[in-house]
C-alpha atoms as a PDB file:
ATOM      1  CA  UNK A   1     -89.712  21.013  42.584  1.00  0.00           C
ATOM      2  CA  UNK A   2     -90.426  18.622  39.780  1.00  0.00           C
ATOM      3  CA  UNK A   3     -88.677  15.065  39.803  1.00  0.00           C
ATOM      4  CA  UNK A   4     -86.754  15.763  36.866  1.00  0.00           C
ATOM      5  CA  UNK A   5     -84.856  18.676  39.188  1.00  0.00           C
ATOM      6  CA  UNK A   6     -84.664  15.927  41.947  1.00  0.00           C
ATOM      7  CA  UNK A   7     -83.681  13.217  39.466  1.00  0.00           C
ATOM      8  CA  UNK A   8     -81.319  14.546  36.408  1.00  0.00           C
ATOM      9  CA  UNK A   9     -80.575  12.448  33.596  1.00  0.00           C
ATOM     10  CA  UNK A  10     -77.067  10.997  33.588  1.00  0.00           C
ATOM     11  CA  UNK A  11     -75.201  12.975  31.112  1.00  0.00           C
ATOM     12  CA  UNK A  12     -73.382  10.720  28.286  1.00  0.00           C
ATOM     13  CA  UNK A  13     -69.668  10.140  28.743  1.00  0.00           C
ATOM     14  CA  UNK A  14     -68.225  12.382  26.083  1.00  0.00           C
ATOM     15  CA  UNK A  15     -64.297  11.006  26.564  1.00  0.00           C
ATOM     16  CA  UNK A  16     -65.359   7.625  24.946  1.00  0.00           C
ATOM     17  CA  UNK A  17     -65.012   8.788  21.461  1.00  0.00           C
ATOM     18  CA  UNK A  18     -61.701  10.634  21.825  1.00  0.00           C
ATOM     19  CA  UNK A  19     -58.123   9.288  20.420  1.00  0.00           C
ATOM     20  CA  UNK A  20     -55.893   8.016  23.112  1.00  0.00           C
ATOM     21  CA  UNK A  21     -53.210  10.700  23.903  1.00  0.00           C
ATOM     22  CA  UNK A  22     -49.933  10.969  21.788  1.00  0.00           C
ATOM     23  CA  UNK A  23     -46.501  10.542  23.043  1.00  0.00           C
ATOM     24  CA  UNK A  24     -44.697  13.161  24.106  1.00  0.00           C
ATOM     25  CA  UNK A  25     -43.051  14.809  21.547  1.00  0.00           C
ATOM     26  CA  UNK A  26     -39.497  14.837  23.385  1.00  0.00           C
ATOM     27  CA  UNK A  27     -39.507  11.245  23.156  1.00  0.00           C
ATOM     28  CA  UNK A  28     -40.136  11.016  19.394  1.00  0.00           C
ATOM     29  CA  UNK A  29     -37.456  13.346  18.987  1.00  0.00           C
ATOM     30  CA  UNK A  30     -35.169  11.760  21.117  1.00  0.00           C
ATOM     31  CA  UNK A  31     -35.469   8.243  19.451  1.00  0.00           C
ATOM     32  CA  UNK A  32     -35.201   9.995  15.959  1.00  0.00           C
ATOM     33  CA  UNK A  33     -32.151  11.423  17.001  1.00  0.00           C
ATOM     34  CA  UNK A  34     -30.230   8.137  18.330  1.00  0.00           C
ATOM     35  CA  UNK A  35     -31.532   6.697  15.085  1.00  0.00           C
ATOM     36  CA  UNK A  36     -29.881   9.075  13.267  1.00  0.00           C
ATOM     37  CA  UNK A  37     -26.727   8.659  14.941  1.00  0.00           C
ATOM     38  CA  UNK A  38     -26.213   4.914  14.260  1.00  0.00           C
ATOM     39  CA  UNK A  39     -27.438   4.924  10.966  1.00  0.00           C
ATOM     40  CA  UNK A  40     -24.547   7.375  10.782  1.00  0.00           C
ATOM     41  CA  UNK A  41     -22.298   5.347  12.953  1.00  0.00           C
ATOM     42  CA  UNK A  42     -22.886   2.512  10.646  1.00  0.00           C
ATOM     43  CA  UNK A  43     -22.596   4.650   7.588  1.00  0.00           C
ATOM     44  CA  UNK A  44     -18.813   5.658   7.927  1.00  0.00           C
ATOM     45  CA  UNK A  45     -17.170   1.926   8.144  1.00  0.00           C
ATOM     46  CA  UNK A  46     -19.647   0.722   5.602  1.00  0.00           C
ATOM     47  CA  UNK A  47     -18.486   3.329   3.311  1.00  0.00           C
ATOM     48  CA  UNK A  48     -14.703   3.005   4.091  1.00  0.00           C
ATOM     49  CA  UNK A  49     -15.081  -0.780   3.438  1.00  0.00           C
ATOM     50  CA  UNK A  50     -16.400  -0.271   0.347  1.00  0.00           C
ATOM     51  CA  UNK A  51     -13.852   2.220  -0.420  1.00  0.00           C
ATOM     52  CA  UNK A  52     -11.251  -0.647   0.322  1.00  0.00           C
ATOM     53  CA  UNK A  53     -12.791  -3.637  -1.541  1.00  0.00           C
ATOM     54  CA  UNK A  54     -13.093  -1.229  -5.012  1.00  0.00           C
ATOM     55  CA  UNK A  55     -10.027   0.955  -4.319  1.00  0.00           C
ATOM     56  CA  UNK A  56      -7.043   0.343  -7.367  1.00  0.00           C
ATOM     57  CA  UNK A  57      -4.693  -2.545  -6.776  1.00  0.00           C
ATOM     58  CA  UNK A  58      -5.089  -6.557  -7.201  1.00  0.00           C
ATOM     59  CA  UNK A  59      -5.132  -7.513  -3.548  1.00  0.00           C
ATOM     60  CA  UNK A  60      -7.975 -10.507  -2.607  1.00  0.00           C
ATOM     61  CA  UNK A  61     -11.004  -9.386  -0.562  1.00  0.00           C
ATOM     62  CA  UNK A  62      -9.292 -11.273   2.632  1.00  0.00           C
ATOM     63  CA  UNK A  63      -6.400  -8.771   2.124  1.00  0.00           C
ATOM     64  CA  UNK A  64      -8.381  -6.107   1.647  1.00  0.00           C
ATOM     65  CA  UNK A  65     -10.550  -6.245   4.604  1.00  0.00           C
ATOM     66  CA  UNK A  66      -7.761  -6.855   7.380  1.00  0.00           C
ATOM     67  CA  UNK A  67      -6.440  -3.607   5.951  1.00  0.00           C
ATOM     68  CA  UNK A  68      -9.354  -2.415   6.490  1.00  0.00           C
ATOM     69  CA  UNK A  69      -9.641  -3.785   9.857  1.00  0.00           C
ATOM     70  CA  UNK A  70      -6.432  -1.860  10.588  1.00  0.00           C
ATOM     71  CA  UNK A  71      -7.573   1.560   8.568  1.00  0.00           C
ATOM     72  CA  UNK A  72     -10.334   1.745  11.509  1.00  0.00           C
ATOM     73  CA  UNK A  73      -8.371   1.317  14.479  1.00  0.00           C
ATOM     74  CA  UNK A  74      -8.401  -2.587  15.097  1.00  0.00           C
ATOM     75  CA  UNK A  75      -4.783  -3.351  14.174  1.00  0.00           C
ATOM     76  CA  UNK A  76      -4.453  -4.761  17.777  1.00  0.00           C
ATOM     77  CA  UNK A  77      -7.157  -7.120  17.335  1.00  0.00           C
ATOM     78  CA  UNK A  78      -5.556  -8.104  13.594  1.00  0.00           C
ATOM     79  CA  UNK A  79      -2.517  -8.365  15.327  1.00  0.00           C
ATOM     80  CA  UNK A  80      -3.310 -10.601  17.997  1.00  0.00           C
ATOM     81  CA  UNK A  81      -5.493 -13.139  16.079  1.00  0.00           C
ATOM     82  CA  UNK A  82      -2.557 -12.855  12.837  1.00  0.00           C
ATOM     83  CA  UNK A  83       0.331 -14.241  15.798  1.00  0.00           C
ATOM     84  CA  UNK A  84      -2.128 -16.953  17.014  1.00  0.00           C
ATOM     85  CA  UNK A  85      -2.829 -17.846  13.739  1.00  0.00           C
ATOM     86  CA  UNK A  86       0.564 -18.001  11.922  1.00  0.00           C
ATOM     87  CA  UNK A  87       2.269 -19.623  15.096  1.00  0.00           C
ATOM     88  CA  UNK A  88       2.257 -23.298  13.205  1.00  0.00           C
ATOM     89  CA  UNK A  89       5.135 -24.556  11.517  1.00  0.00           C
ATOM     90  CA  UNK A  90       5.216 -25.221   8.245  1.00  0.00           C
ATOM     91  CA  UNK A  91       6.393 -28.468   6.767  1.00  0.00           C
ATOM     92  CA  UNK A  92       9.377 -30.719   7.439  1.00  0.00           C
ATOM     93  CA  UNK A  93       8.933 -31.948   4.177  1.00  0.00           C
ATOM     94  CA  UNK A  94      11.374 -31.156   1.109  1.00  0.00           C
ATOM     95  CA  UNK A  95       9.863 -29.140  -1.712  1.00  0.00           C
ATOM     96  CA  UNK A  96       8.632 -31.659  -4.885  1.00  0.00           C
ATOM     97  CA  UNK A  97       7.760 -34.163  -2.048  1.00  0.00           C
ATOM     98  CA  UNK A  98       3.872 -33.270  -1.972  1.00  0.00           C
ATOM     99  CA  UNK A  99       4.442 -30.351  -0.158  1.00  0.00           C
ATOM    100  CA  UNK A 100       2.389 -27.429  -1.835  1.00  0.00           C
ATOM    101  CA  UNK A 101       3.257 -24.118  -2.159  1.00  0.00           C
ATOM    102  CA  UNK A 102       0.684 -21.643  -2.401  1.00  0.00           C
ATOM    103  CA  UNK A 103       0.510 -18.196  -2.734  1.00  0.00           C
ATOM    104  CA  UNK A 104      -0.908 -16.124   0.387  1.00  0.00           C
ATOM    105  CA  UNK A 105      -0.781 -12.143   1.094  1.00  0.00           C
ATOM    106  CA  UNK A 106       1.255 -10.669   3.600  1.00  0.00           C
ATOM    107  CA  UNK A 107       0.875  -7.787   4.781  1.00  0.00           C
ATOM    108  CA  UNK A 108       3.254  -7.004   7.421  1.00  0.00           C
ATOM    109  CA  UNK A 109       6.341  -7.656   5.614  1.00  0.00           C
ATOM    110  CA  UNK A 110       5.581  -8.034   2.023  1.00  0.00           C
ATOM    111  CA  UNK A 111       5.016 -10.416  -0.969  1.00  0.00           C
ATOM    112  CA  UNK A 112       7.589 -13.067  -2.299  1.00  0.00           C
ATOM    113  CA  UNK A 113       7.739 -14.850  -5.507  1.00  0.00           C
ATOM    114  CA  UNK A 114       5.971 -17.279  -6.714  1.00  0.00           C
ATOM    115  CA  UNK A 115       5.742 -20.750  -5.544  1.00  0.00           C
ATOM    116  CA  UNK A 116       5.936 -23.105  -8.830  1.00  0.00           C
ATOM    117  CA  UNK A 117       9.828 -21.486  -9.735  1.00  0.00           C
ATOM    118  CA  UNK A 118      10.688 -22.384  -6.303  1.00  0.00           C
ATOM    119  CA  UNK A 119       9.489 -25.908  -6.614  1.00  0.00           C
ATOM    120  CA  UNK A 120      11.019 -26.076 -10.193  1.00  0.00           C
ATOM    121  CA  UNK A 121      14.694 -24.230  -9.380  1.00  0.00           C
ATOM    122  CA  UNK A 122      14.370 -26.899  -5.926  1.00  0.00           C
ATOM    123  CA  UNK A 123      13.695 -30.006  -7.619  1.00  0.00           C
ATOM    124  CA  UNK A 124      16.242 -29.534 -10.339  1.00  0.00           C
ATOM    125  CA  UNK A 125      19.223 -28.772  -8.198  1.00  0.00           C
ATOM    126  CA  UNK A 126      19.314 -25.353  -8.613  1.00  0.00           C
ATOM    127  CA  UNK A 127      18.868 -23.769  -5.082  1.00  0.00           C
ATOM    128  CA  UNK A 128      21.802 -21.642  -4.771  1.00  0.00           C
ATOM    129  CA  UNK A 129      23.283 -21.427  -8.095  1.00  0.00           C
ATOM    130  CA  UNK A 130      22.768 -17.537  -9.782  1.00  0.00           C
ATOM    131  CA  UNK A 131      21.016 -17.613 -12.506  1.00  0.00           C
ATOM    132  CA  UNK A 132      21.098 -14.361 -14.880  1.00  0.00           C
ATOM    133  CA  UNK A 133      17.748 -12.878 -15.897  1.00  0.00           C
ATOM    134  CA  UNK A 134      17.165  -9.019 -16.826  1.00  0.00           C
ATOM    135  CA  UNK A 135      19.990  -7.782 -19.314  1.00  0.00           C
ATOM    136  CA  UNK A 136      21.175  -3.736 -19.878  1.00  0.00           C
ATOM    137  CA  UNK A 137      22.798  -4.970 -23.405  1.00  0.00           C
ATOM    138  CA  UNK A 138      25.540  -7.412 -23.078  1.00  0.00           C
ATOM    139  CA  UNK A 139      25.644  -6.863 -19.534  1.00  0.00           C
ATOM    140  CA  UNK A 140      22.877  -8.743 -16.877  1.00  0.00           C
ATOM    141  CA  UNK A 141      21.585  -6.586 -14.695  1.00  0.00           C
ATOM    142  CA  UNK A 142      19.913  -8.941 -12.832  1.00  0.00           C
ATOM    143  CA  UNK A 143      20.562 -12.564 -11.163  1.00  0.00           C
ATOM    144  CA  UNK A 144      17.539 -14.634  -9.339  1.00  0.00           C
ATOM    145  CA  UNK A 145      18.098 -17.860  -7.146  1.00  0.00           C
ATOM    146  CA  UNK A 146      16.279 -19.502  -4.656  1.00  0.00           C
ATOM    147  CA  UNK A 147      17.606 -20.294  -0.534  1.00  0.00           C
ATOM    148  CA  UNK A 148      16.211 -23.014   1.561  1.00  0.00           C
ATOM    149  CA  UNK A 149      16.820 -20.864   4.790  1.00  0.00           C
ATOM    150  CA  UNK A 150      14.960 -22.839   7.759  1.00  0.00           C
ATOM    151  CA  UNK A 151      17.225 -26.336   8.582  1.00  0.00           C
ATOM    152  CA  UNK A 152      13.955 -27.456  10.510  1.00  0.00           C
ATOM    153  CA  UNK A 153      11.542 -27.071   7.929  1.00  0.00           C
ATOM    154  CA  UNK A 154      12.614 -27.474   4.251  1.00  0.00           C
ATOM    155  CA  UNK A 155       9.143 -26.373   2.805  1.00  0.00           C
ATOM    156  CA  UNK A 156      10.545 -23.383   2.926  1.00  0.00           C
ATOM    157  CA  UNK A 157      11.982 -21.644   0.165  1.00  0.00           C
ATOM    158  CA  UNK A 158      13.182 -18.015  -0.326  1.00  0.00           C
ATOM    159  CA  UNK A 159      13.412 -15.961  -3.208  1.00  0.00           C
ATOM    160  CA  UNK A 160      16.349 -13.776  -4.105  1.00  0.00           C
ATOM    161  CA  UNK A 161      17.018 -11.421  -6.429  1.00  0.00           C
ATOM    162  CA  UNK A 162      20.442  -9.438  -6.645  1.00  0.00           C
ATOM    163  CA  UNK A 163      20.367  -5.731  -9.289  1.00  0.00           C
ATOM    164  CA  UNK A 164      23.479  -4.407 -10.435  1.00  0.00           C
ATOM    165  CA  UNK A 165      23.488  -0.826  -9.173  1.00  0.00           C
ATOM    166  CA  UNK A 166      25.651   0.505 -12.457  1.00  0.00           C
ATOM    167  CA  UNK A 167      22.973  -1.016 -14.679  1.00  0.00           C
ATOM    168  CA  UNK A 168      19.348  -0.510 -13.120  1.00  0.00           C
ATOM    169  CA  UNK A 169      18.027   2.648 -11.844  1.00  0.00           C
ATOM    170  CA  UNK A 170      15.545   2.722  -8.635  1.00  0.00           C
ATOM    171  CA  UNK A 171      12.405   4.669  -8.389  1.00  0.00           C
ATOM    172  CA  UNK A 172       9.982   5.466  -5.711  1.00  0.00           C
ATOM    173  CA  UNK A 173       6.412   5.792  -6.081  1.00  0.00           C
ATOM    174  CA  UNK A 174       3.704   6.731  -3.548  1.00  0.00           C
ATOM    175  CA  UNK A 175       1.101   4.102  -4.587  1.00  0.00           C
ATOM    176  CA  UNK A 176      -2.371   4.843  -5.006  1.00  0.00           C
ATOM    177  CA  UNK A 177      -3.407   4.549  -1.115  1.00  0.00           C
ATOM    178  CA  UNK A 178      -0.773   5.188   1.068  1.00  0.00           C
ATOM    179  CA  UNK A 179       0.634   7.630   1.081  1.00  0.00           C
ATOM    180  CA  UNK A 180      -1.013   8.366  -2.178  1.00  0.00           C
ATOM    181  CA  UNK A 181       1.245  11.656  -3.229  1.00  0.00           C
ATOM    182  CA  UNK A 182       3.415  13.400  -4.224  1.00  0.00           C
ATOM    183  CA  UNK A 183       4.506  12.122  -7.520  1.00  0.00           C
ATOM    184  CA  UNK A 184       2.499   9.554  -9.490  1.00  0.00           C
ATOM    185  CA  UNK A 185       0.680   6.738  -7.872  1.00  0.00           C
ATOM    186  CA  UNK A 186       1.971   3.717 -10.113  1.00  0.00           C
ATOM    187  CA  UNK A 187       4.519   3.265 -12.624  1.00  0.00           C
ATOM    188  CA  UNK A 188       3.713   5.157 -15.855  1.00  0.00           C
ATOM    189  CA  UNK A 189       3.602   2.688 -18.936  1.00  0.00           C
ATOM    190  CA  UNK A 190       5.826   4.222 -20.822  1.00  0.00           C
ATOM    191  CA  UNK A 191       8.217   2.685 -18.355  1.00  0.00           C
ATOM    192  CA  UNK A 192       7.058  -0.889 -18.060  1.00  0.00           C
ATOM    193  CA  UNK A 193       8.576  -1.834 -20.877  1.00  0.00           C
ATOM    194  CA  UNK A 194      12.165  -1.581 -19.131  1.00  0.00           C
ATOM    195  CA  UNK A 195      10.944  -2.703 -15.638  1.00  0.00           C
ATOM    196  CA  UNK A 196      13.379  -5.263 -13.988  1.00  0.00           C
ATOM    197  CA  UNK A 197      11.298  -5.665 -10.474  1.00  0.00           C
ATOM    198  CA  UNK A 198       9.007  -3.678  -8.373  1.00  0.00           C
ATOM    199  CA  UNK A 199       7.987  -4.529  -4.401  1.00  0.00           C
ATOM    200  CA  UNK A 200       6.290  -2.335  -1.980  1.00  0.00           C
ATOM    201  CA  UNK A 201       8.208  -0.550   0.515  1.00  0.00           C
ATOM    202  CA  UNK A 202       7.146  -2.033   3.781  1.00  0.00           C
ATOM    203  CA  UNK A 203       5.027  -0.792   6.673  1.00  0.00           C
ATOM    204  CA  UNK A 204       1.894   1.430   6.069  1.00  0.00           C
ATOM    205  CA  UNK A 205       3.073   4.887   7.054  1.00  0.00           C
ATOM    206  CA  UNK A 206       0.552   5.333  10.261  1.00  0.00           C
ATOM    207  CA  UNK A 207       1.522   1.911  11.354  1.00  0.00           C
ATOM    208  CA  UNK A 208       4.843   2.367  12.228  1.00  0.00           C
ATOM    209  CA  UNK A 209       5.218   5.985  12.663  1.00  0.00           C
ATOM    210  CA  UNK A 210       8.135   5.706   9.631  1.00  0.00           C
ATOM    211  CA  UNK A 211       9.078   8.869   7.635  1.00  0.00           C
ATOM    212  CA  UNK A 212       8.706   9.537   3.972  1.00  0.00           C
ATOM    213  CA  UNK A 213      10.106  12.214   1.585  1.00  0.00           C
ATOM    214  CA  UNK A 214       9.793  12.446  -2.379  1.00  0.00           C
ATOM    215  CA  UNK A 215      10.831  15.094  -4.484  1.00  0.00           C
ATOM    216  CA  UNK A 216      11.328  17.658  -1.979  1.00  0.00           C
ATOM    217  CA  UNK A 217       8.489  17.075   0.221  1.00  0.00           C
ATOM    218  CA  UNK A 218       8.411  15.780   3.500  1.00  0.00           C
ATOM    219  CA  UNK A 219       5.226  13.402   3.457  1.00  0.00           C
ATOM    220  CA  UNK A 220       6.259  11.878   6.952  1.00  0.00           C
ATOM    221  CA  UNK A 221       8.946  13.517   9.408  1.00  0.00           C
ATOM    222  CA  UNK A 222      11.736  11.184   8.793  1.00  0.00           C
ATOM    223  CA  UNK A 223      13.263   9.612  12.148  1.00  0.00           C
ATOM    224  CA  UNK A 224      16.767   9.289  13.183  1.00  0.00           C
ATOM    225  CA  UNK A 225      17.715   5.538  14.047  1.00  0.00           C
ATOM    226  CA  UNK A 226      15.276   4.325  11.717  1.00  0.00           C
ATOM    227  CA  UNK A 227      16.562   1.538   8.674  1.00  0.00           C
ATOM    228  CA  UNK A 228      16.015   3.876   5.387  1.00  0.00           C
ATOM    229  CA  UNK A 229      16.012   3.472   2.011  1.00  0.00           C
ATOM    230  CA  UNK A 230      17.781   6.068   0.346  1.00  0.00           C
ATOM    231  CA  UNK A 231      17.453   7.177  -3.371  1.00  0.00           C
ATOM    232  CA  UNK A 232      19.748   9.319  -5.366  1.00  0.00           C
ATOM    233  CA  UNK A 233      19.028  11.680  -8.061  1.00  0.00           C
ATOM    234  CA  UNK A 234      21.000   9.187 -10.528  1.00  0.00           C
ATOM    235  CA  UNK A 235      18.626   5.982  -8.989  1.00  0.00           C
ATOM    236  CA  UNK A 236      21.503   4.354  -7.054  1.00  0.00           C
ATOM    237  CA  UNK A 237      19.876   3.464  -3.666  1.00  0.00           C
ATOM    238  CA  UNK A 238      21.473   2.656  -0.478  1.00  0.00           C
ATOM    239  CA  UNK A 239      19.885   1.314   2.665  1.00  0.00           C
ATOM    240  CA  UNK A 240      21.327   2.506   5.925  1.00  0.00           C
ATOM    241  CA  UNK A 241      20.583   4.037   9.511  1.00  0.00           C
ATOM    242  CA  UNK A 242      19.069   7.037   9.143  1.00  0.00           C
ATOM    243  CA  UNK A 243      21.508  10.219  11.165  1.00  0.00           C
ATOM    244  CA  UNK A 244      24.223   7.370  10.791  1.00  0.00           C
ATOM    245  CA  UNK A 245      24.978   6.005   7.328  1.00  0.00           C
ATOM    246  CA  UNK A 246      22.275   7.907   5.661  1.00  0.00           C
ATOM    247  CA  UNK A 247      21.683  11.817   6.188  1.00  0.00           C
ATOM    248  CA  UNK A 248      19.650  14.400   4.162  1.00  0.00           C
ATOM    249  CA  UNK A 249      21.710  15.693   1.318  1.00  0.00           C
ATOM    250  CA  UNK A 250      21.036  18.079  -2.259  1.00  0.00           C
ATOM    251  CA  UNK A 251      21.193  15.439  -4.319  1.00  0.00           C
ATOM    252  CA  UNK A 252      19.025  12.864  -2.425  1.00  0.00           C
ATOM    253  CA  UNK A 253      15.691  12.513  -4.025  1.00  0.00           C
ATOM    254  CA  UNK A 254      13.602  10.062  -1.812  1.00  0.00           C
ATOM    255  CA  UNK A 255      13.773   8.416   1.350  1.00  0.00           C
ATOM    256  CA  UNK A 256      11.474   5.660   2.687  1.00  0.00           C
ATOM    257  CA  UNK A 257      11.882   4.514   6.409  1.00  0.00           C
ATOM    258  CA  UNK A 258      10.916   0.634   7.697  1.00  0.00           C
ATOM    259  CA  UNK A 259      11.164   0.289  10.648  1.00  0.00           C
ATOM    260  CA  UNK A 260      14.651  -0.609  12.525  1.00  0.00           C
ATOM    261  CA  UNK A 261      17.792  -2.760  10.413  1.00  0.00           C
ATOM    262  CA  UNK A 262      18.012  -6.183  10.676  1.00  0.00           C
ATOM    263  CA  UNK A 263      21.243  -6.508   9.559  1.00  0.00           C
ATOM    264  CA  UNK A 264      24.276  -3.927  10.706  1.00  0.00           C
ATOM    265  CA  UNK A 265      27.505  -5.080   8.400  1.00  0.00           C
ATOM    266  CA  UNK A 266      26.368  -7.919   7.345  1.00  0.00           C
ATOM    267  CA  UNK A 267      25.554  -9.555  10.765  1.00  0.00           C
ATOM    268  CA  UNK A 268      22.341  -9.618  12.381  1.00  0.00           C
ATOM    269  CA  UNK A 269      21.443  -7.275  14.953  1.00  0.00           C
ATOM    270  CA  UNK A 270      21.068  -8.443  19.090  1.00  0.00           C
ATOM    271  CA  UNK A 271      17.439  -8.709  19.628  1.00  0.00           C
ATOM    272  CA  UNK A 272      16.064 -10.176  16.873  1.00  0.00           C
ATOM    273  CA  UNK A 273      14.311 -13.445  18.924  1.00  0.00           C
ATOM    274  CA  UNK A 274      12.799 -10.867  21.282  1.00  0.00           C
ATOM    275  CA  UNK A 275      11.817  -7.869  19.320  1.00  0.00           C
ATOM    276  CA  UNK A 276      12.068  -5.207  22.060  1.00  0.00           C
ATOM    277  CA  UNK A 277      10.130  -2.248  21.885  1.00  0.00           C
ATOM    278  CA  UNK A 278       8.417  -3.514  18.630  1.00  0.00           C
ATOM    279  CA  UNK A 279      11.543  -2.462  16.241  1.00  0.00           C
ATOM    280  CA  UNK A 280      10.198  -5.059  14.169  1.00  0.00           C
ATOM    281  CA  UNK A 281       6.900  -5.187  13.710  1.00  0.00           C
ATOM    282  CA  UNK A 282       4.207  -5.477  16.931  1.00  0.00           C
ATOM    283  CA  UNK A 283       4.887  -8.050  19.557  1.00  0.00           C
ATOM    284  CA  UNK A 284       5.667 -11.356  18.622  1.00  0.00           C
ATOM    285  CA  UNK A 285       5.458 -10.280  14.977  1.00  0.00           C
ATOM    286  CA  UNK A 286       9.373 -11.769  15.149  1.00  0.00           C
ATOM    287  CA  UNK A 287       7.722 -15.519  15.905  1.00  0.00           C
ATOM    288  CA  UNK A 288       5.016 -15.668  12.753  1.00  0.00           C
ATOM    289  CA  UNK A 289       5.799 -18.063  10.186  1.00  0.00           C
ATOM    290  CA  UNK A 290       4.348 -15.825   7.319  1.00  0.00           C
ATOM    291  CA  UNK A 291       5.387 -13.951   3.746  1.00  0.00           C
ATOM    292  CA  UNK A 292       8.485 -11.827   4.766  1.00  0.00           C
ATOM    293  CA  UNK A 293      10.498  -9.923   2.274  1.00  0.00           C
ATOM    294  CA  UNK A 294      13.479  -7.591   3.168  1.00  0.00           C
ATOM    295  CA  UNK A 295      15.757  -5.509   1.162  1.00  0.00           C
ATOM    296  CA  UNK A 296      19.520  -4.639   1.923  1.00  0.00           C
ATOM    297  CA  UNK A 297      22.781  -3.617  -0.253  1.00  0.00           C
ATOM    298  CA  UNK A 298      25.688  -6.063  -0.341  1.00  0.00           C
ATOM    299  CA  UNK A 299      29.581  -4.241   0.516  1.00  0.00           C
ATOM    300  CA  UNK A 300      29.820  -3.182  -3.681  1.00  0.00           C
ATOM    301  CA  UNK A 301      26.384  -1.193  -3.126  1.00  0.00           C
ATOM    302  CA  UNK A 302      24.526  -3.517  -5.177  1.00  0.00           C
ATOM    303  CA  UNK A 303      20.896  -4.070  -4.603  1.00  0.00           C
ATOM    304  CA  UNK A 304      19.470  -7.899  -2.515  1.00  0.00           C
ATOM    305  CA  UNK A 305      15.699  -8.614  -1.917  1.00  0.00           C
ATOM    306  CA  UNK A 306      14.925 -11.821  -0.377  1.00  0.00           C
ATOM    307  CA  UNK A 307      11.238 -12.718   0.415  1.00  0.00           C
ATOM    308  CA  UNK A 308       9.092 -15.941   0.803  1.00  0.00           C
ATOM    309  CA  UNK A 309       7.077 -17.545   2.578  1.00  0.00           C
ATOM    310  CA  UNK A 310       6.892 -19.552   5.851  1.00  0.00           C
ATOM    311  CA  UNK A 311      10.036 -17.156   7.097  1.00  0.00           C
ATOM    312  CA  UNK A 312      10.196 -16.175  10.552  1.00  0.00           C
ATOM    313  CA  UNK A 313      12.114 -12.815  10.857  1.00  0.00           C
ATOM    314  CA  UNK A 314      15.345 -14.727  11.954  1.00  0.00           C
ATOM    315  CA  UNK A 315      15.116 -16.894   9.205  1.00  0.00           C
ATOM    316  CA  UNK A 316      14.484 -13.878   6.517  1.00  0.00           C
ATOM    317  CA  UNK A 317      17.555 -12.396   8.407  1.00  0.00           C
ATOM    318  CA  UNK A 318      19.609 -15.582   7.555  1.00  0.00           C
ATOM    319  CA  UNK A 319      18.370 -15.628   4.192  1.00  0.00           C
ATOM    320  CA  UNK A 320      19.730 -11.792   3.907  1.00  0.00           C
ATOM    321  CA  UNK A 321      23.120 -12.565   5.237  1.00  0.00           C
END
């Protein structure tokens, strides 16, 4: 036996030039996948937002994005930080005393008028006093005037606006968002040029679980008990309970339900400080000091709208009455 059988060589390590091991491939796939799914998670409110911000319409970017905050299911969250935040009075101060007025969306019970009349029609002794505006030949089809409704804080000024039913005709259209048909999204041009006033009708539809119907179709199941603005096939609208004062008929043409009436006969409804239920908006929507607007029929079936700014709901409902 030689030494070489007693003593072998050492043979060389052969793992020294080998690539450490891969990951499993599970893994890889794995991580892939949950990247996939929040780069798609992130890709639907990204795309909805920017949807809202370029969608038709003049709102401001701050209006546009708590709609969108809503659109994606955080109208709680909008709704509690919107009560906390519009829970300050406004002024004490008389309008044309420095007070300003400025001009802020609202989107829970609509837009007013603008600010500078109000300080003009104010200062100049006019609050009150009808003044004619829109005219159907000899005949004014329109009257405007502005209401200082809130005792305790005389910043406040309301707009109103009173339409003479036998002169004006009324028109509903879906709006380019919601609910965005039937019937044509804005008003055509060849119609401007005879437009007294437009306003939007209240609530978003999924908000408020309100009923809609144009031109024969039913784009919401309208709700009995519900305050409804009701549109003949002439343009004379009326705005009454719906199953009460208002039921479906032939001739009717639209129908747009807002949530519950604030004023029954031309006296408020019981409630109205407490808001049970939500009839009016979410809870303590009744308590925000915030642009309001509401719309009503006085006992000759002629057409009111009263909205402004810095109104509470009881003090748009003393504005209306």
């Amino acid at each position: 036996m030689s030494a070489d059988q007693l003593f072998p060589h050492p043979v060389p390590p052969q793992h020294a030039s080998r690539q450490p091991p891969a990951p499993p491939r599970p893994k890889r796939r794995q991580r892939r996948i949950v990247l996939l799914v929040i780069a798609a998670l992130l890709a639907y409110p990204a795309g909805t937002y920017g949807y809202a911000l370029t969608c038709p319409g003049d709102a401001s970017v701050s209006i546009r994005t708590v709609d969108w905050l809503r659109d994606i299911g955080l109208g709680s969250v909008v709704n509690a930080v919107e009560n906390r935040s519009t829970r300050h009075p406004p002024s004490s101060a008389t309008v044309g005393s420095g007070t300003a007025l400025t001009r802020r969306g609202g989107r829970e019970r609509g837009r007013a008028a603008p600010a500078e009349p109000a300080r003009r029609a104010v200062r100049g002794g006019q609050r009150g006093r009808m003044a004619p505006g829109a005219r159907s030949g000899a005949k004014v089809a329109e009257y405007t005037t502005f209401l200082q409704p809130d005792p305790a804080h005389a910043s406040v000024v309301a707009g109103v606006a009173w339409l003479n039913e036998s002169l004006v005709r009324t028109q509903l259209f879906s709006g380019t968002k919601d609910p965005g048909s039937p019937g044509p999204a804005a008003i055509p041009a060849e119609m401007r040029g005879s437009l007294v006033v437009a306003f939007n009708s209240g609530f978003k539809l999924k908000d408020c679980n309100d009923g809609y119907y144009l031109d024969g179709t039913t784009v919401a199941l309208l709700h009995n008990g519900m305050a409804s603005v009701v549109i003949d096939d002439t343009g004379l609208v009326s705005v009454a309970q719906c199953g009460r004062g208002a039921t479906m008929k032939p001739h009717i043409t639209a129908v747009r339900q807002n949530l519950d009436l604030m004023i029954d006969h031309g006296a408020p409804v019981p409630g109205l400080n407490l808001n049970p239920a939500g009839h009016w908006g979410s809870a303590s929507n009744q308590l925000q000091y915030t642009w309001s607007w509401g719309l009503g029929t006085d006992r000759a079936g002629n057409l009111l709208y009263v909205g402004g700014t810095g109104l509470t709901l009881h003090t748009l409902v003393d504005a209306l009455v």
